[in-house]
Every structure is written in structure tokens, then in C-alpha cells.
C-alpha atoms as a PDB file:
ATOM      1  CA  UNK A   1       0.000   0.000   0.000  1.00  0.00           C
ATOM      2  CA  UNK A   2       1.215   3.547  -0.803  1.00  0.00           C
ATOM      3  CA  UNK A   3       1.403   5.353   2.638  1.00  0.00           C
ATOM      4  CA  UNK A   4       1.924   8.585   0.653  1.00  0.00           C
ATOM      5  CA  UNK A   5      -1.396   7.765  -0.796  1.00  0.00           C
ATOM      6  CA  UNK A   6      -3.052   6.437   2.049  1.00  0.00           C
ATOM      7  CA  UNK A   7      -2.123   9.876   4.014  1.00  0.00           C
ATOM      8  CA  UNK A   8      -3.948  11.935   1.320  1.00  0.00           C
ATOM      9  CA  UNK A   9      -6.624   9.322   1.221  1.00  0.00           C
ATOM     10  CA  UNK A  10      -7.326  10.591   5.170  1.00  0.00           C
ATOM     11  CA  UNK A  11      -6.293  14.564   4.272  1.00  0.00           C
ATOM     12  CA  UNK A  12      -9.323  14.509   2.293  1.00  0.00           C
ATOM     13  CA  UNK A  13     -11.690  12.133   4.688  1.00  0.00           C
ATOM     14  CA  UNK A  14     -10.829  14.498   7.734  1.00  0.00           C
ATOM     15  CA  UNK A  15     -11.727  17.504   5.605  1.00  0.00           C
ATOM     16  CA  UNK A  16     -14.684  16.244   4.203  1.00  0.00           C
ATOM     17  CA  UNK A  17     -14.307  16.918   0.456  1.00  0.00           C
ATOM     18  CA  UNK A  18     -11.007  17.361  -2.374  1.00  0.00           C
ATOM     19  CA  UNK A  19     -11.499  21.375  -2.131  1.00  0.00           C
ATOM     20  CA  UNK A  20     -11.624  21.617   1.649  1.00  0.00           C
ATOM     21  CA  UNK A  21      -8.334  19.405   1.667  1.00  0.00           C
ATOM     22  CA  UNK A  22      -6.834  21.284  -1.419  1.00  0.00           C
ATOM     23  CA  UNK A  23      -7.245  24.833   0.501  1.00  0.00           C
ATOM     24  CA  UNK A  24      -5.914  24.188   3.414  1.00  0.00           C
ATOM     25  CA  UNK A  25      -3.118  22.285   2.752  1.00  0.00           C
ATOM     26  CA  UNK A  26      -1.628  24.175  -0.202  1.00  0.00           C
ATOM     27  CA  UNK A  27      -2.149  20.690  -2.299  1.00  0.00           C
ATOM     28  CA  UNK A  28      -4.135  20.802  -5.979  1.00  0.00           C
ATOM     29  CA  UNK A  29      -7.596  18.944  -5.813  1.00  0.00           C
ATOM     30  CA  UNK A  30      -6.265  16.914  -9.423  1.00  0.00           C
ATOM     31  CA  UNK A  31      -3.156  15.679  -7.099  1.00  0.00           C
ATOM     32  CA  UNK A  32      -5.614  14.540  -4.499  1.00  0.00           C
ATOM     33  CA  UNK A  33      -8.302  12.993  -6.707  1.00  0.00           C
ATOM     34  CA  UNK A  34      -5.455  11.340  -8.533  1.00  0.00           C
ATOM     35  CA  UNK A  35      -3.770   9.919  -4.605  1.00  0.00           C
ATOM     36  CA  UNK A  36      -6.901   8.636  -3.733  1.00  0.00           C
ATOM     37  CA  UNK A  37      -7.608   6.744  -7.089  1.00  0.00           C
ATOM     38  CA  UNK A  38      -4.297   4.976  -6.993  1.00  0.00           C
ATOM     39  CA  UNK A  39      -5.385   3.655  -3.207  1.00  0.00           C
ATOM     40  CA  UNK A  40      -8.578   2.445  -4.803  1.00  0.00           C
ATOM     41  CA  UNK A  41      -6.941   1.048  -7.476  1.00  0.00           C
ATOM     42  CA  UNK A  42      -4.133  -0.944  -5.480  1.00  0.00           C
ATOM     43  CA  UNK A  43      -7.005  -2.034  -2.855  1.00  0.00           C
ATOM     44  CA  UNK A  44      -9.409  -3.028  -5.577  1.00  0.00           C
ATOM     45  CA  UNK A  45     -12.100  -1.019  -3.786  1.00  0.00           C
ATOM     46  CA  UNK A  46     -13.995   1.903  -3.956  1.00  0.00           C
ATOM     47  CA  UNK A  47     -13.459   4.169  -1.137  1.00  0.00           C
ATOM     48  CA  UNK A  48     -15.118   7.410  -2.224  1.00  0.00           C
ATOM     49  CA  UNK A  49     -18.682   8.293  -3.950  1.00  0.00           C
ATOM     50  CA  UNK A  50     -17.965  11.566  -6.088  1.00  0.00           C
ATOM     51  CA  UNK A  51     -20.802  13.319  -6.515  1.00  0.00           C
ATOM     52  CA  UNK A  52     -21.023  17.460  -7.996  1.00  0.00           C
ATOM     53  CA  UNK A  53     -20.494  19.073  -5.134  1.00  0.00           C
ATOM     54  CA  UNK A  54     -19.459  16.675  -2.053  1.00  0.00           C
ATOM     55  CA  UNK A  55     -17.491  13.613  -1.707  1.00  0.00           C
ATOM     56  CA  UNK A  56     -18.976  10.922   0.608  1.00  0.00           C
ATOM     57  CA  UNK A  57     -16.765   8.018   2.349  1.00  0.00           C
ATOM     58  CA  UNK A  58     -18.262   4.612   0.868  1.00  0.00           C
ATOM     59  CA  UNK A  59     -18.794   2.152   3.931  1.00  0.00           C
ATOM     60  CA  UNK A  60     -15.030   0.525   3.197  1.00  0.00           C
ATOM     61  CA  UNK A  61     -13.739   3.617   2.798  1.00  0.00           C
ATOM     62  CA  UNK A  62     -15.213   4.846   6.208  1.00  0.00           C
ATOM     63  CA  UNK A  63     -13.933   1.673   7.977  1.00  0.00           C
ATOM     64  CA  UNK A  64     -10.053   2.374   6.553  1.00  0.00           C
ATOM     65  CA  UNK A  65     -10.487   5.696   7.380  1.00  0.00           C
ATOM     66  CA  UNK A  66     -11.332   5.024  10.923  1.00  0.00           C
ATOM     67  CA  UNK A  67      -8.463   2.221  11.133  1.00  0.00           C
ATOM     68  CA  UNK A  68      -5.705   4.579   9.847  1.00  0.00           C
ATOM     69  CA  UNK A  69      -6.787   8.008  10.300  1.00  0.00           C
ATOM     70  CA  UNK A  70      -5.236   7.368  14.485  1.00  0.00           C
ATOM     71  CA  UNK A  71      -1.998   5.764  13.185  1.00  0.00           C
ATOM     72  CA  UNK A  72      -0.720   7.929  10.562  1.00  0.00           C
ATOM     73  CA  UNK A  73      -1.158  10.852  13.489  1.00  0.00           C
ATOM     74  CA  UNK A  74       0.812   8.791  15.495  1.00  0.00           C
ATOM     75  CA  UNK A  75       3.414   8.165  12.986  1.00  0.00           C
ATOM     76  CA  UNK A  76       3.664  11.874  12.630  1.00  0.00           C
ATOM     77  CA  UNK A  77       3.861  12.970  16.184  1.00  0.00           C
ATOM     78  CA  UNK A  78       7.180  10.236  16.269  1.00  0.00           C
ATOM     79  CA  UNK A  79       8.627  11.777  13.760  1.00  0.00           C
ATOM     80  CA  UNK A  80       8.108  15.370  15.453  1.00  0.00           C
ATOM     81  CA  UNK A  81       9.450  13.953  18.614  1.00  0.00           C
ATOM     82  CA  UNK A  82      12.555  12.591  17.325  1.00  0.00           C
ATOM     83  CA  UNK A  83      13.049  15.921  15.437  1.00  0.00           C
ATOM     84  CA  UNK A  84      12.841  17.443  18.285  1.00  0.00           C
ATOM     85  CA  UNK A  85      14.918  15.119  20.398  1.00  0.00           C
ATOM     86  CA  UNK A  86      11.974  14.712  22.647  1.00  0.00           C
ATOM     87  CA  UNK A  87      12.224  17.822  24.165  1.00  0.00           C
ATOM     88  CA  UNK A  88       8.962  20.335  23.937  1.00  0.00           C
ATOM     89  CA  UNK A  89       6.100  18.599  23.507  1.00  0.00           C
ATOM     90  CA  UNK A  90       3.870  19.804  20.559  1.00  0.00           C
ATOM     91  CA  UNK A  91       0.677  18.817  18.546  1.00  0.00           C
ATOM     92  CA  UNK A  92      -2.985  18.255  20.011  1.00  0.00           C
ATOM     93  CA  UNK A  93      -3.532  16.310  23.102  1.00  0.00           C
ATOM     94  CA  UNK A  94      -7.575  14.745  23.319  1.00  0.00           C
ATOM     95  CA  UNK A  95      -8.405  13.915  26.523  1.00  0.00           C
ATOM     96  CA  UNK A  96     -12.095  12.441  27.615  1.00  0.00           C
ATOM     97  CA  UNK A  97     -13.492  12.328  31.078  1.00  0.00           C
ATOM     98  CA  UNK A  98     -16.411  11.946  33.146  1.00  0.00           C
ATOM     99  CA  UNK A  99     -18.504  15.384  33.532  1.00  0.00           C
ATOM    100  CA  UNK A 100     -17.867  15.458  37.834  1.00  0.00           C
ATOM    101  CA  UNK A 101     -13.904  14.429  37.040  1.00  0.00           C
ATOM    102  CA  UNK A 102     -13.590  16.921  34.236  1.00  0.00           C
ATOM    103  CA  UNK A 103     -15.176  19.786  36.242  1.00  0.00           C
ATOM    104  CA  UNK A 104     -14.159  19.654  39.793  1.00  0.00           C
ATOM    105  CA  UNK A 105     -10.179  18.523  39.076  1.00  0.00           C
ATOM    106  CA  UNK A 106      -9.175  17.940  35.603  1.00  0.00           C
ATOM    107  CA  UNK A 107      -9.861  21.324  34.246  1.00  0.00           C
ATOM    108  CA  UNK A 108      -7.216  22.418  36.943  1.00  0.00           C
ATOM    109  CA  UNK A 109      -4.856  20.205  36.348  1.00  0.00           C
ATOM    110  CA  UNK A 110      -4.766  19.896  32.347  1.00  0.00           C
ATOM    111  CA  UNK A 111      -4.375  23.920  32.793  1.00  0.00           C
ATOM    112  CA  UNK A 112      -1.119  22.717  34.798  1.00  0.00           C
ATOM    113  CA  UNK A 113      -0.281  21.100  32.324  1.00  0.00           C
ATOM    114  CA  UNK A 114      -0.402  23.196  29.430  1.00  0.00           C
ATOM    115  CA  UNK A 115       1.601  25.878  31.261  1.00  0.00           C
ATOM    116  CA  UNK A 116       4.489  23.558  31.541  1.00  0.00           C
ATOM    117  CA  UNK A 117       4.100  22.837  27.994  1.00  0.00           C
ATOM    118  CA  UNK A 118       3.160  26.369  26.033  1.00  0.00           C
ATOM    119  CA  UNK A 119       3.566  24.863  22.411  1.00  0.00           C
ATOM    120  CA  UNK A 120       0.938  21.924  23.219  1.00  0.00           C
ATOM    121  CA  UNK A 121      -2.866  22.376  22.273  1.00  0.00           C
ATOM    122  CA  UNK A 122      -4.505  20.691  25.232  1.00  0.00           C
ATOM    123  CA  UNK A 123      -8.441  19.739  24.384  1.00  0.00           C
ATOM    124  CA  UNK A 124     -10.535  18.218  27.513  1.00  0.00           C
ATOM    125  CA  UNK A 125     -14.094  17.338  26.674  1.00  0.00           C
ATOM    126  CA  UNK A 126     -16.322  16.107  29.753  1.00  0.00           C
ATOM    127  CA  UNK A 127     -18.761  13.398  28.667  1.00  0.00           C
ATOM    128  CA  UNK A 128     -20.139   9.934  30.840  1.00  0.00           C
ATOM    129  CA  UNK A 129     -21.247   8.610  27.912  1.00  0.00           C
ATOM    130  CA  UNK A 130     -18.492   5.255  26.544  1.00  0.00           C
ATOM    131  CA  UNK A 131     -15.984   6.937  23.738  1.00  0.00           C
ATOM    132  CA  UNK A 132     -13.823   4.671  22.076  1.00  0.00           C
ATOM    133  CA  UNK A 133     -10.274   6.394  21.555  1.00  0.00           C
ATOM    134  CA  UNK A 134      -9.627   5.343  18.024  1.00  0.00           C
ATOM    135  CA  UNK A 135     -12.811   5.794  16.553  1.00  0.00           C
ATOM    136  CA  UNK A 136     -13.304   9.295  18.061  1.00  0.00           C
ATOM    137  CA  UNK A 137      -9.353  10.487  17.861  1.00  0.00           C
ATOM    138  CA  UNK A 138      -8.969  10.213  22.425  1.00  0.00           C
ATOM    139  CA  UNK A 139      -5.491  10.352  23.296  1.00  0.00           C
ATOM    140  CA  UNK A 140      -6.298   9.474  26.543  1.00  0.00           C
ATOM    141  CA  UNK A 141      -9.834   8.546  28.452  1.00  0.00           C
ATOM    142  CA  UNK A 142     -10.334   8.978  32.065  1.00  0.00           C
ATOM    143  CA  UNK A 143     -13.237   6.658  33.401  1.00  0.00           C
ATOM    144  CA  UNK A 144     -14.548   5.030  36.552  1.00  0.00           C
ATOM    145  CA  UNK A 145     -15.035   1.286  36.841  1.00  0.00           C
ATOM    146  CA  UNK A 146     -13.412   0.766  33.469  1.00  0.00           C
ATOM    147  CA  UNK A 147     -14.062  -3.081  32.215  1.00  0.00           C
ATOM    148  CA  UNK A 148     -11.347  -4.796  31.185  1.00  0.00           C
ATOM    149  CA  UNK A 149     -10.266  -5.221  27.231  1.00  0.00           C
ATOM    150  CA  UNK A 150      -7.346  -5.971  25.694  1.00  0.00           C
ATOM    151  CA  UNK A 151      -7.752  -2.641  23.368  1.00  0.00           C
ATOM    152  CA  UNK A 152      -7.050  -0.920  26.714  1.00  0.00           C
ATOM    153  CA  UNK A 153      -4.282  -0.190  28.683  1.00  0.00           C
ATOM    154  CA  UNK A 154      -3.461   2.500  31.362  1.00  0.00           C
ATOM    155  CA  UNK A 155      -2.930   3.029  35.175  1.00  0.00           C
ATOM    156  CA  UNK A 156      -5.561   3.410  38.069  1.00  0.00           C
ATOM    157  CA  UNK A 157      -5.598   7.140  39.318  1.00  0.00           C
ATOM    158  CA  UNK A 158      -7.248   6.965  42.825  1.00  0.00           C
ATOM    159  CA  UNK A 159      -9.908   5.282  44.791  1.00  0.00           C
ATOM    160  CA  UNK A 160     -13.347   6.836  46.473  1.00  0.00           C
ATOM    161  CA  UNK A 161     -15.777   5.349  48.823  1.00  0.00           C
ATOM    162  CA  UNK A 162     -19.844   4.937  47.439  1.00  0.00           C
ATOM    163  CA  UNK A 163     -21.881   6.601  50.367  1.00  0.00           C
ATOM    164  CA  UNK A 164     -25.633   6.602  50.916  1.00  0.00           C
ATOM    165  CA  UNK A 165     -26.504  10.107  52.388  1.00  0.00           C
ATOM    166  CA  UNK A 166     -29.455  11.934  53.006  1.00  0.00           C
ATOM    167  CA  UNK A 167     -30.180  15.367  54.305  1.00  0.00           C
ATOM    168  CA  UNK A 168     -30.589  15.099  58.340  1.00  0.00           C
ATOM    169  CA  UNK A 169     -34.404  15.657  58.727  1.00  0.00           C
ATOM    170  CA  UNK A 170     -35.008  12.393  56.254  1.00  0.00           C
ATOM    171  CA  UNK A 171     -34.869   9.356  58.931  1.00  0.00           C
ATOM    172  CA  UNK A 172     -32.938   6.322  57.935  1.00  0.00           C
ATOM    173  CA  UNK A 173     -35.046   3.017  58.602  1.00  0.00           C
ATOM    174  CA  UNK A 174     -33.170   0.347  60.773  1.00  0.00           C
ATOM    175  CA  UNK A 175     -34.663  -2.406  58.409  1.00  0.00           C
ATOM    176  CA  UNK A 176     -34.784  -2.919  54.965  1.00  0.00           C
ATOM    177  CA  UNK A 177     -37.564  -0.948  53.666  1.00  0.00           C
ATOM    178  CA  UNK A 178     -38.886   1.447  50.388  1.00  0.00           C
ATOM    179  CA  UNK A 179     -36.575   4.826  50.600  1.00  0.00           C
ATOM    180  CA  UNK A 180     -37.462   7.771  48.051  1.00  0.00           C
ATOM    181  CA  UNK A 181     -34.209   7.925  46.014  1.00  0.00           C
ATOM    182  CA  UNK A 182     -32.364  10.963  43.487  1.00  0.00           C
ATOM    183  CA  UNK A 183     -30.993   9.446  40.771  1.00  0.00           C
ATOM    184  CA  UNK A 184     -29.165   9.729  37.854  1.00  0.00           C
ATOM    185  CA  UNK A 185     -31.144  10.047  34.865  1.00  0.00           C
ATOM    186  CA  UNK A 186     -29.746   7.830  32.907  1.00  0.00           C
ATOM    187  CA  UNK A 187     -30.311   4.364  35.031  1.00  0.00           C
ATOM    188  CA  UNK A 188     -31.793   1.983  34.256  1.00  0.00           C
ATOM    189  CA  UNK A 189     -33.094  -0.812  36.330  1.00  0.00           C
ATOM    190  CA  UNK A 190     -32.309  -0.035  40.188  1.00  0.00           C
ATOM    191  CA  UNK A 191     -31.482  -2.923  42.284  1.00  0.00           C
ATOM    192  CA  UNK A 192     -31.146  -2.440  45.500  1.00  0.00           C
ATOM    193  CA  UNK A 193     -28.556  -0.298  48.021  1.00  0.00           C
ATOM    194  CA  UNK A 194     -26.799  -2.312  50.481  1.00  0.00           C
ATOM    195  CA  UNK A 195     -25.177  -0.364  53.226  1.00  0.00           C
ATOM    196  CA  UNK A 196     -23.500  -1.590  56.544  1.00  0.00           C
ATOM    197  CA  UNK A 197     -23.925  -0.163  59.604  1.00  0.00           C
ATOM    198  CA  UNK A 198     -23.312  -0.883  63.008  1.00  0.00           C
ATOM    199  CA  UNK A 199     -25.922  -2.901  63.542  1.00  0.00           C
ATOM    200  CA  UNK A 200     -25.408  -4.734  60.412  1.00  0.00           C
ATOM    201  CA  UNK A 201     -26.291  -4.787  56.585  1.00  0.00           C
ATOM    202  CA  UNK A 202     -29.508  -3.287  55.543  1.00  0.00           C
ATOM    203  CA  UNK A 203     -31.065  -3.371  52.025  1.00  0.00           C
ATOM    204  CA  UNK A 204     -33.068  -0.517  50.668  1.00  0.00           C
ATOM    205  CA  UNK A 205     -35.233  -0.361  47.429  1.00  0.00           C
ATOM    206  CA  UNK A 206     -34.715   2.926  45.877  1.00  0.00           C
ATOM    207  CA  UNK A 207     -37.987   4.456  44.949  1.00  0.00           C
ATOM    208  CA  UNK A 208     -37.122   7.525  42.294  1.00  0.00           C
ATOM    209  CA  UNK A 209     -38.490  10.434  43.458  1.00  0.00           C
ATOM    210  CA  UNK A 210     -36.247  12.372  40.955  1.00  0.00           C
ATOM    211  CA  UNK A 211     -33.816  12.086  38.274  1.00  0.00           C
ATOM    212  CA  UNK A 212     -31.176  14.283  36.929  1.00  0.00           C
ATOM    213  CA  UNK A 213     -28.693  14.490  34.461  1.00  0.00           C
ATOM    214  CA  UNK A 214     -25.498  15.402  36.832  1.00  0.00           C
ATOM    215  CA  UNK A 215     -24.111  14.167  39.351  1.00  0.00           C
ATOM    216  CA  UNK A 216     -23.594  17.725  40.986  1.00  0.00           C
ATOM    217  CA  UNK A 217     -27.488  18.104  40.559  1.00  0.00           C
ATOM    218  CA  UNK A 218     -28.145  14.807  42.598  1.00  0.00           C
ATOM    219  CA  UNK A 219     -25.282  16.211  45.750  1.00  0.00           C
ATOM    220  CA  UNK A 220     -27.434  19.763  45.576  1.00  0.00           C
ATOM    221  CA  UNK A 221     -31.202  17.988  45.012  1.00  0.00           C
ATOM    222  CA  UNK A 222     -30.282  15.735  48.157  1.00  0.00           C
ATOM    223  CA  UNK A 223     -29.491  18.554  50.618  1.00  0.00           C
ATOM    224  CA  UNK A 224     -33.316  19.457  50.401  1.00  0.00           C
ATOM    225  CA  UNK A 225     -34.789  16.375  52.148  1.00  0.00           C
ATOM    226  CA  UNK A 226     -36.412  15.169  48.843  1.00  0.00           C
ATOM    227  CA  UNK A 227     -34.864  11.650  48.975  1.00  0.00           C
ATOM    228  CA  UNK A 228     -31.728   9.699  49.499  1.00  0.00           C
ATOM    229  CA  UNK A 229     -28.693   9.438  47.157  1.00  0.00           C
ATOM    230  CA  UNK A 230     -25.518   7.238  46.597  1.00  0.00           C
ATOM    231  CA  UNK A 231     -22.696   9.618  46.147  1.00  0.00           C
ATOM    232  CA  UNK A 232     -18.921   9.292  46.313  1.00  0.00           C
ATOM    233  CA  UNK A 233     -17.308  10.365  49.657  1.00  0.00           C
ATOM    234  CA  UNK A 234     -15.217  13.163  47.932  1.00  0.00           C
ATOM    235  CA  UNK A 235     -18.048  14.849  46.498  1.00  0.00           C
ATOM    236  CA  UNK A 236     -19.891  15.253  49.843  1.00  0.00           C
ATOM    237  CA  UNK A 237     -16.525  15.729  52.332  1.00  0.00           C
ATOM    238  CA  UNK A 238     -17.807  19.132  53.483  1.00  0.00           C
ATOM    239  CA  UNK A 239     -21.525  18.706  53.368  1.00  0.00           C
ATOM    240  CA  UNK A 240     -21.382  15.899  55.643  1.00  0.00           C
ATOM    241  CA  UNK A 241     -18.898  18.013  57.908  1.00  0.00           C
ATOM    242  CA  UNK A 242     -21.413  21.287  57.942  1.00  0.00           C
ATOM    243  CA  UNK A 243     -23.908  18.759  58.603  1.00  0.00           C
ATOM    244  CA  UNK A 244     -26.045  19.142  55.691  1.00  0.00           C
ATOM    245  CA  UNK A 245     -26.163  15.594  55.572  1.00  0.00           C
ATOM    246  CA  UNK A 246     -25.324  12.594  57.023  1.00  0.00           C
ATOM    247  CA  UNK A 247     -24.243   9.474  55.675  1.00  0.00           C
ATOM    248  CA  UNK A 248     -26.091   6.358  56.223  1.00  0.00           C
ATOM    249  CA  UNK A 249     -23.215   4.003  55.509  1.00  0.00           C
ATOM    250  CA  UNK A 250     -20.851   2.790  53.107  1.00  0.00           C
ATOM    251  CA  UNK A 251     -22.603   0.481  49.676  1.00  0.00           C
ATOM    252  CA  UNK A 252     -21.248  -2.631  50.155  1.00  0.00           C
ATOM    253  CA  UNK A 253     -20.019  -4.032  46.659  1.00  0.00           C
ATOM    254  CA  UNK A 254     -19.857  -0.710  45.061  1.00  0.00           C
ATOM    255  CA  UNK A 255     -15.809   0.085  44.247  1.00  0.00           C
ATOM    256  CA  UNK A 256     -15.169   3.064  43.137  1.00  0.00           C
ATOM    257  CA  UNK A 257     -11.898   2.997  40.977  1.00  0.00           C
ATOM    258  CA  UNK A 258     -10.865   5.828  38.639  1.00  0.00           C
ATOM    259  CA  UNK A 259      -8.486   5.163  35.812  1.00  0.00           C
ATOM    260  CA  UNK A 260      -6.771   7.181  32.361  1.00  0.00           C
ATOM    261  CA  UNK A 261      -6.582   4.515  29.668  1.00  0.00           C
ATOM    262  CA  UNK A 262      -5.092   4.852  25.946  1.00  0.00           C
ATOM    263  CA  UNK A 263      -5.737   2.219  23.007  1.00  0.00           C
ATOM    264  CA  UNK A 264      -3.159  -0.191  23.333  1.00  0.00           C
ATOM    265  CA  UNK A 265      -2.841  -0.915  19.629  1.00  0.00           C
ATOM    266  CA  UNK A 266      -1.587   2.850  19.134  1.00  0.00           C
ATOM    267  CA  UNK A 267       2.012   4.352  20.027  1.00  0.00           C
ATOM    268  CA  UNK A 268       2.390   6.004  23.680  1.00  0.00           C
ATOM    269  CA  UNK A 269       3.811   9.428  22.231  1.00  0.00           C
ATOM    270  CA  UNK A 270       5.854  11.259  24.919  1.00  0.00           C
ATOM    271  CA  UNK A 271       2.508  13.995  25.325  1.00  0.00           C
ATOM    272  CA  UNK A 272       0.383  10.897  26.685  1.00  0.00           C
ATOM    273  CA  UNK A 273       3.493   9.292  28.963  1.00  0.00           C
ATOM    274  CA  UNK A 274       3.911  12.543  30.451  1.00  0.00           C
ATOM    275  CA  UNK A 275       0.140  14.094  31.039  1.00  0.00           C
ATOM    276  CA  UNK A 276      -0.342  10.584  32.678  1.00  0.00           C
ATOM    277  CA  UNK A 277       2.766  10.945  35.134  1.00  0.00           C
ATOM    278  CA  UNK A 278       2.014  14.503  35.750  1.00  0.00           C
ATOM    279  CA  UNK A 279      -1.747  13.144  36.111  1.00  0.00           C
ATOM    280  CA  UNK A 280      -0.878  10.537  38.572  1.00  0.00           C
ATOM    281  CA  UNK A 281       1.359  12.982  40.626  1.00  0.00           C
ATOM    282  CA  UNK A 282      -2.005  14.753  41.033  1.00  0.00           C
ATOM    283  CA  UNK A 283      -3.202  11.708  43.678  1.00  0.00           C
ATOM    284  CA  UNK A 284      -0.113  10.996  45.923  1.00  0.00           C
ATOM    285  CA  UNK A 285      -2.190   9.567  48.573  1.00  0.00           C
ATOM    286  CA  UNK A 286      -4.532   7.752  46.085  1.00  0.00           C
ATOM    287  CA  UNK A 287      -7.995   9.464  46.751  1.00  0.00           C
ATOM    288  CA  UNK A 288      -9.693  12.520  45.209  1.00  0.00           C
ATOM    289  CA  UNK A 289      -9.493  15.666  47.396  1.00  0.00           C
ATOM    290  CA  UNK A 290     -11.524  18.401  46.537  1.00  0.00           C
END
């Protein structure tokens, strides 16, 4: 295969269209066209439908574009850091995390980051919904209870502890009983919350009283005596020590283990070995403290 030809083949993909490409890269559309014929040609397949005024990826052109698009970037950012003798890091750096991680620490600490490194474009978008690194062009992912793969590789950040709290004036039963419950909106079946306290475990049904879309919704709905929650123990720290409310125990079964994960089948570029050191440096005593 022609990597030359295979590299235009993705110039135009990522720009959509021959005269998008040809603009902003200086190239003529006729060089293009003629790149991305001889890739169709050697692969015997048509990658591109050409139509008057757009250019649309044909289903096996879509799939090599989403296999190699993430490669040839990494080939490039090798070649920039041995020109560079691995010295200042440069390029874009496309980081994913969960909307509570992204807002309360990792906006913080990419900032960090990007001051120690002024020639580095640093992009952090905050999203709990599953992004696949390839696919979507993640340098790194940040994600709680991460199952395992083998397309996945990385290092776990910190731990926190899954509470069940409730605002003081809502009294927790001693037995296992109905509770009204905040929840996220985007459960779906609710099984239900095992605590232990000191006179043992107790199970509780959750029974939704109201659902939200953030996390940091649920912590501020929950204050108000509308229902009970499960929240982590970093996110409530001070509420339950201004006594806004009190936690009815620790969920029994419920780990909660943060971790930043890259594809393994793609190159660990010096940018992604060293935001995850300077990441992990973040957590010395392995738990989030806000």
C-alpha cells in the first residue's frame, strides 16, 4: 500500500471533500483525486462516492479511514518527537473524562499542564457517555469502573468510597424498607442499596423520586430532604462536615476505581506518557481531594 497515498486518502476524509483538503493544505484537488484513485486502485475497492459538489466516504472507505486516520497521526507525532529530540512537547492532546472528574479537578490540572508545555494544544471534553479512543481520535480517556479489554491499557488514578446520604431531617429506617431515592437520569433498572452499619447490613429499594442528568445536581437535590442518594465520599466531604447531611453508611459491593486509559494498539507518544505521570502525581495519597 502507498502510505503517501493512504495519508492523502485521510487529508481529504478528515476535511470532508477534495477542495476543503486542497485549501488548506496548499495541495491541488487533481493531485488529491489522482492519490486517492491509486489507493482504490491498489485495494481493488472503492473508497469514495464523487458526486457534484461533495465527496462521501463509501462504507469501506469509512472503515479504513477510521483504522488509519489514528496511526498515521501517530506516525507523525514520532517523527516530530525525534526531530525534536523529545524535548517540547507539541501537537494536540484529546483527553475524555467523566462530567464530575472533568469539572471539579481535571480542568485544573490539564491547565497545569499546558503551562508547563506552552507549544501543546490541550483539548478536555467532559462526557459519561463510553468513547472509544480510536474511533473518536482520544489520546487518553479517564473513566470510573473501566471493564477490562485488551484494546485498553493505562494506570488506576485513585480510589473513592460509594456513600448513601441523606439530608438530616429524612430518617434512615433500621430495616430494609422502600426509601425515596435521586438518581441519575440515565439508570436503568435499580437494584437495590446495600449499606453496613453498626448494627449490620440493611437493604433498601430505591424508589425515584427524581432524576437528573449530573451528578452535581443529585449532591445539591439531596441537601433538600427530597430523597436519598448514593454519592462518592469526595463529592460530599464538606456537606457531611457542615452537617447538611449525614451518611447512612458505606454500599457494600460498590468500588469506586478511577483510571486514564489509551488504546493499546496505538504508540504512547511522549505527550500521553507525560500528562499521565504529571496526572498521577495529582493523587499521591490515592484518593480525590476536593
Amino acid at each position: 500500500m502507498d502510505l503517501e497515498a493512504l495519508a492523502d486518502f485521510v487529508l481529504v476524509a478528515t476535511h470532508g471533500g477534495l477542495g476543503k483538503a486542497a485549501r488548506l493544505t496548499g495541495r491541488s484537488k487533481a493531485t488529491l483525486s489522482r492519490k486517492v484513485a491509486e489507493l482504490e486502485e491498489a485495494l481493488q475497492v472503492r473508497l469514495v462516492d464523487r458526486g457534484p459538489q461533495a465527496l462521501r466516504l463509501t462504507p469501506a472507505g469509512e472503515a479504513l479511514f477510521i483504522r488509519t486516520r489514528g496511526l498515521l497521526g501517530d506516525l507523525r507525532q514520532a517523527g516530530d518527537d525525534i526531530s525534536n529530540g523529545g524535548g517540547a512537547l507539541t501537537g494536540l492532546l484529546r483527553i475524555s473524562a467523566p462530567v464530575l472528574f472533568a469539572h471539579v479537578a481535571l480542568s485544573r490540572i490539564a491547565a497545569g499542564f499546558a503551562r508547563l508545555h506552552p507549544g501543546l494544544d490541550v483539548e478536555v471534553n467532559a462526557d459519561d457517555r463510553f468513547v472509544d479512543p480510536v474511533e473518536e481520535g482520544y489520546d487518553l480517556v479517564i473513566r470510573t469502573n473501566p471493564k477490562p479489554t485488551e484494546n485498553m491499557v493505562g494506570r488506576r488514578l485513585f480510589s473513592d468510597q460509594l456513600l448513601l446520604v441523606a439530608a438530616p431531617e429524612l430518617q434512615r429506617p433500621t430495616e430494609a424498607a422502600e426509601i425515596p431515592a435521586v438518581l441519575m437520569s440515565r439508570l436503568g433498572e435499580i437494584r437495590g442499596w446495600t449499606i453496613r452499619t453498626e448494627a449490620g447490613d440493611v437493604t433498601y429499594q430505591p424508589r425515584p423520586v427524581l432524576r437528573l442528568s449530573s451528578i452535581l445536581m443529585v449532591r445539591e437535590a439531596v441537601t433538600t430532604g427530597v430523597g436519598a442518594a448514593l454519592l462518592p465520599l469526595s463529592l460530599v466531604a464538606r456537606e457531611l462536615e457542615a452537617g447538611k447531611l449525614i451518611s447512612w453508611g458505606p454500599v457494600l459491593d460498590r468500588a469506586v476505581d478511577v483510571w486514564v486509559l489509551h488504546a493499546s494498539q496505538r504508540m504512547a507518544s511522549p505527550k500521553v506518557t507525560r500528562f499521565v505521570g504529571y496526572l498521577a502525581e495529582q493523587f499521591p495519597t490515592g484518593r480525590l481531594e476536593l
